[in-house]
Protein backbone atom coordinates (compact mmCIF):
# COMPACT_ATOMS: atom_id res chain seq x y z
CA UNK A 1 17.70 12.06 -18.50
CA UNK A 2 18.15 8.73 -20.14
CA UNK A 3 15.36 7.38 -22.21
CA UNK A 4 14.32 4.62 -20.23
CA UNK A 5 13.53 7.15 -17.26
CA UNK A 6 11.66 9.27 -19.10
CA UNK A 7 9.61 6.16 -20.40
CA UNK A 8 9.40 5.15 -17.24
CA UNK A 9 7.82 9.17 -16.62
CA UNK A 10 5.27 8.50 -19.09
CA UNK A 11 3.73 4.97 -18.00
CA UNK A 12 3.74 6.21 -14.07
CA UNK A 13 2.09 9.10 -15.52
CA UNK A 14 -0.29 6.74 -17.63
CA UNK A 15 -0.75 4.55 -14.72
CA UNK A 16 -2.10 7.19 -12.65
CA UNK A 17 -4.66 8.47 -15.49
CA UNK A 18 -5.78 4.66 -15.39
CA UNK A 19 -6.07 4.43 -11.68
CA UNK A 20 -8.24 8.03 -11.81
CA UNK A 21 -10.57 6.71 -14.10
CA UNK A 22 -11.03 3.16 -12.19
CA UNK A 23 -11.95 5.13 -9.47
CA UNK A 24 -14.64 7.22 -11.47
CA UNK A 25 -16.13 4.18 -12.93
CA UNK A 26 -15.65 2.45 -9.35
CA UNK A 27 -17.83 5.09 -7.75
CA UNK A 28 -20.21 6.01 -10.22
CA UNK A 29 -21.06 2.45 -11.71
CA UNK A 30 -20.70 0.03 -8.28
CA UNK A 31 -20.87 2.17 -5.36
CA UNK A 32 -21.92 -0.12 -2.99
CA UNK A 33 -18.95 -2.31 -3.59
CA UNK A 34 -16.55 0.73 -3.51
CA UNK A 35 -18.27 1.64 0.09
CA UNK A 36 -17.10 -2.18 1.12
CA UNK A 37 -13.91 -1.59 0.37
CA UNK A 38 -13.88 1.60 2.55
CA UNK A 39 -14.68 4.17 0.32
CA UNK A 40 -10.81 5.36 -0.78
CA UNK A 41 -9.94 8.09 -2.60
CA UNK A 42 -7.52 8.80 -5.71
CA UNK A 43 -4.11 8.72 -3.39
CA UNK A 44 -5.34 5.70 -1.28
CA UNK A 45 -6.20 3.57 -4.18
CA UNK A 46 -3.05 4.89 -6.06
CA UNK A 47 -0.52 4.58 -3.11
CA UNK A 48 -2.15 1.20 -1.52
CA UNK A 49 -2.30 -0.86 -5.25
CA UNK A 50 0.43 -3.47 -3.76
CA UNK A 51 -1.00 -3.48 -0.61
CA UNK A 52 -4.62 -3.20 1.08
CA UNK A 53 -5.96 -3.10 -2.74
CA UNK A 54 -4.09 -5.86 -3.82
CA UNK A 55 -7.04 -7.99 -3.89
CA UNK A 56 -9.39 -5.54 -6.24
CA UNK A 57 -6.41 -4.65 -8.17
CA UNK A 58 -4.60 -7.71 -9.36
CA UNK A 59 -7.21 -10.28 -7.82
CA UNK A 60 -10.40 -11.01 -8.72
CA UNK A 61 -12.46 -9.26 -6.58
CA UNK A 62 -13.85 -6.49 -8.82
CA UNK A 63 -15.69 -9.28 -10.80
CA UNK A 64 -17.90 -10.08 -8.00
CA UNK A 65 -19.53 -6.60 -9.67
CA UNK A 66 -20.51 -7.92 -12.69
CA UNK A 67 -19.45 -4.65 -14.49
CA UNK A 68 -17.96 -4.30 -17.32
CA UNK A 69 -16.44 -1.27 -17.69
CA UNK A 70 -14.41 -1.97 -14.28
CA UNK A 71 -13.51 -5.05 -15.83
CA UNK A 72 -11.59 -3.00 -18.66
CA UNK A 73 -10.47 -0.41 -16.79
CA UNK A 74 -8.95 -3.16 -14.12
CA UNK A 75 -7.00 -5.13 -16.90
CA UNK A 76 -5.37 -1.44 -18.25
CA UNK A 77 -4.31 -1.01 -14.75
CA UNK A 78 -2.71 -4.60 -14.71
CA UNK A 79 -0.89 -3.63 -17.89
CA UNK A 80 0.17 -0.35 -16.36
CA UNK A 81 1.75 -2.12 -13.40
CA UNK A 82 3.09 -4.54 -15.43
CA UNK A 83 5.07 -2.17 -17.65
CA UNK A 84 6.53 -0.23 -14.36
CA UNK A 85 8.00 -3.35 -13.24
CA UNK A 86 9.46 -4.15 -16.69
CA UNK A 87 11.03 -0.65 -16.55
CA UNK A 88 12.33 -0.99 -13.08
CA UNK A 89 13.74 -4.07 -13.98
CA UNK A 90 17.09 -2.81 -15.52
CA UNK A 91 18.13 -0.42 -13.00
CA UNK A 92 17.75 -3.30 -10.19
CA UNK A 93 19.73 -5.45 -12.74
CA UNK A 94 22.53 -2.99 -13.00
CA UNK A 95 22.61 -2.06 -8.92
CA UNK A 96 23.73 -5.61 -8.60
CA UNK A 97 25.84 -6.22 -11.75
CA UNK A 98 27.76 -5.03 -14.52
CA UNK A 99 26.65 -1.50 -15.87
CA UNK A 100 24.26 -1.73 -18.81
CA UNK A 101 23.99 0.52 -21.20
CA UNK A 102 20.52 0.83 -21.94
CA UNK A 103 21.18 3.49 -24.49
CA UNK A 104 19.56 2.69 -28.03
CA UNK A 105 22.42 1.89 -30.60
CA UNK A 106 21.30 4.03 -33.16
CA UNK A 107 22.04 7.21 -31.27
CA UNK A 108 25.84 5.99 -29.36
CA UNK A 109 27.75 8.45 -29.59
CA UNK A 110 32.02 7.54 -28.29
CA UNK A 111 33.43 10.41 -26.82
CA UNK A 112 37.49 10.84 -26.17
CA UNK A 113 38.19 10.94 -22.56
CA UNK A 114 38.67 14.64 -21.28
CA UNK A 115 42.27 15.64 -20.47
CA UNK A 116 43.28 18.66 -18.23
């Protein structure tokens, strides 16, 4: 596995600890406002952040709340998002381009072509 996928691992991994712990502070802190938006769960929040939540998410509609906390928790989630599309970045690059070696050039290593 090449090190940007297993970055890439770690912030989706990172993002979804972020959008876990909206959610707790969603519900807990500003439950009525969470019931307006329909009441979702972990996997509809996480698997609706581009869509339906797009809004609450990357809009401005959490600070309607006037909560802190969410406030925070919102702009990690930004960052989180942000980061993935940074990381998906190069591999869309090099689908419509010349390869890229993303490898770091510290650790290159030239090999001698195989021969049968």
């Amino acid at each position: 596995m090449s090190w940007c996928a297993g970055l890439f691992l770690l912030v989706a991994l990172l993002h979804g600890v972020c959008t876990w712990q909206f959610l707790l502070i969603w519900r807990r802190q500003v439950a009525g406002h969470w019931r307006a938006w329909g009441s979702p769960g972990f996997w509809a929040l996480y698997l609706m952040q581009l869509s339906r939540f797009w809004p609450l998410v990357v809009g401005r509609a959490c600070e309607a709340c006037d909560c802190e906390a969410l406030l925070r928790q919102r702009n990690r989630l930004r960052v989180c998002l942000l980061l993935m599309a940074l990381l998906i970045l190069p591999l869309v690059l090099q689908a419509k381009g010349p390869p890229i070696d993303l490898t770091p050039p510290s650790i290159r290593v030239r090999l001698p072509p195989i021969r049968f």
